[in-house]
Protein backbone atom coordinates (compact mmCIF):
# COMPACT_ATOMS: atom_id res chain seq x y z
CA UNK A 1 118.42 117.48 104.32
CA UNK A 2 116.15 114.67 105.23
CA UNK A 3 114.13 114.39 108.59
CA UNK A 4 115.09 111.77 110.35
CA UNK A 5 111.72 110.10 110.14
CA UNK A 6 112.60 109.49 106.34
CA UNK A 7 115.92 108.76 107.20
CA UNK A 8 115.54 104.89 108.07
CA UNK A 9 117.32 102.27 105.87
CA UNK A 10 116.10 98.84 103.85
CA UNK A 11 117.04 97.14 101.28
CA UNK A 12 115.64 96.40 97.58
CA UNK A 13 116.44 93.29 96.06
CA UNK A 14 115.64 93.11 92.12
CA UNK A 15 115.34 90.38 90.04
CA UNK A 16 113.48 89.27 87.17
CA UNK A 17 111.54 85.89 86.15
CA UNK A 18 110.43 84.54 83.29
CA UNK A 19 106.50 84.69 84.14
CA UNK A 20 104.20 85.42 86.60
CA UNK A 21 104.08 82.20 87.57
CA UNK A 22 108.05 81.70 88.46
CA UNK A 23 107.50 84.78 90.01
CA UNK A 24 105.08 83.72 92.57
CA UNK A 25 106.65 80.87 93.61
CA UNK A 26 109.93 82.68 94.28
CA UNK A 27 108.14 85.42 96.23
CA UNK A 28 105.75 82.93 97.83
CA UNK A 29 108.94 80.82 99.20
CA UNK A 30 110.81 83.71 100.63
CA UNK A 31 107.65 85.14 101.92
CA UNK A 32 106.40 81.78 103.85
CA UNK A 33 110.29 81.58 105.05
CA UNK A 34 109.79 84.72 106.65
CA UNK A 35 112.91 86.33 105.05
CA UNK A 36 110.99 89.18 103.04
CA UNK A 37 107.43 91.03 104.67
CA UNK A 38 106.72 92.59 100.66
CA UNK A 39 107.66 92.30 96.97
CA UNK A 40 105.83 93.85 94.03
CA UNK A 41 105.48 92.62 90.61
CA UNK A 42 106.17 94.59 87.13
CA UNK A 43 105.73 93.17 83.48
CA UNK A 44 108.65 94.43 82.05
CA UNK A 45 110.55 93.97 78.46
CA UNK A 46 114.31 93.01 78.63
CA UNK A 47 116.83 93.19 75.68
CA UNK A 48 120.09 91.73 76.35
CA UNK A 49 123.09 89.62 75.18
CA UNK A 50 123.18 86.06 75.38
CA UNK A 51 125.23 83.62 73.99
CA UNK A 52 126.59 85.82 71.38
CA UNK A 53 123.55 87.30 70.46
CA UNK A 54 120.96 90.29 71.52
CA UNK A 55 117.71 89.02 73.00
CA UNK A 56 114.56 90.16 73.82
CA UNK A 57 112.20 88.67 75.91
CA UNK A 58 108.93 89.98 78.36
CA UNK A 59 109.77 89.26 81.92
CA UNK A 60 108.22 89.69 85.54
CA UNK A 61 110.38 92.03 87.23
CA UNK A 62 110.52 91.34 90.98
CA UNK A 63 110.73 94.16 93.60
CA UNK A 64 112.03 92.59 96.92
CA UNK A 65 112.38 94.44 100.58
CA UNK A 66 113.94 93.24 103.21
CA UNK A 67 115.84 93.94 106.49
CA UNK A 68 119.65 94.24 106.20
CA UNK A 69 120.45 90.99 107.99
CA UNK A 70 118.52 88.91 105.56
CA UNK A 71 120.13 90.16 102.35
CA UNK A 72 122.77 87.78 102.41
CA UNK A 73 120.12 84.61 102.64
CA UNK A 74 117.35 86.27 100.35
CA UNK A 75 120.18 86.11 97.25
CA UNK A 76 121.23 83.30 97.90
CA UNK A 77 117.75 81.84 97.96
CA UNK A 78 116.61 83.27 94.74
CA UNK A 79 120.11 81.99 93.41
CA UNK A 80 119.29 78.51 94.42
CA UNK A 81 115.59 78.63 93.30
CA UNK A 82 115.32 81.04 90.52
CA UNK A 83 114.19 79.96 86.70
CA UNK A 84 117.28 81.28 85.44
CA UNK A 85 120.70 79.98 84.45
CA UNK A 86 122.13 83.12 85.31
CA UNK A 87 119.84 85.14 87.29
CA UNK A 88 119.76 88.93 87.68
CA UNK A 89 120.41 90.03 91.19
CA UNK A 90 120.80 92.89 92.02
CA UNK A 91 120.26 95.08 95.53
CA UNK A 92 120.83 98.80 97.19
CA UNK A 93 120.05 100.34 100.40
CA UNK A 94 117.39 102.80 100.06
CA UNK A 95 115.81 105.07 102.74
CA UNK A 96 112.17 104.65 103.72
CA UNK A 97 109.68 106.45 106.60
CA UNK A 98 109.88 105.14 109.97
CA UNK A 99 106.62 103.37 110.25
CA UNK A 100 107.70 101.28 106.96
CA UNK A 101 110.89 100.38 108.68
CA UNK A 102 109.54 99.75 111.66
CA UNK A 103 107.13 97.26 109.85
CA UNK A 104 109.93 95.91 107.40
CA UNK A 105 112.26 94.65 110.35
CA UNK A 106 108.93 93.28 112.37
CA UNK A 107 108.92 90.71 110.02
């Protein structure tokens, strides 16, 4: 069983971009609005359906924590703001260490 001290719940927000550079701006807005304190960046390779056909295409995956009463706002942010027609978004509560939830909801 876990210790308590690894115990402490956040939440992970992923979505993907089209490029680095869409990917920066998104992170850059929500960081500046002070709704996120960290997101990392992954090149990644999606293949998926689209309008009747399988796709491929490279993408910037974005990996987005957050406290649990900005979830809510966060989506709907990247929603409003992201590249995509139909953006991926997708998020989970995950358990972290205290000291990185402590400095997650000091944000």
């Amino acid at each position: 069983m876990p210790s308590s001290d690894f115990n402490q719940e956040i939440y992970l927000i992923i979505t993907n971009e089209v490029d680095k550079k869409n990917a920066s701006r998104l992170a850059n807005l929500l960081l500046r609005d002070k709704l996120i304190p960290c997101v990392t960046f992954k090149n990644i390779e999606s293949h998926f359906w689209w309008e009747g056909d399988i796709n491929e295409s490279k993408e910037v995956q974005l990996l987005i924590k957050c406290k649990e009463e900005n979830v809510n706002e966060v989506c709907n942010k990247i929603s409003e703001l992201h590249s995509y027609q139909v953006p991926e978004i997708i998020y989970f509560r995950v358990s972290a260490n205290k000291n990185y939830h402590e400095w997650i909801n000091s944000i």
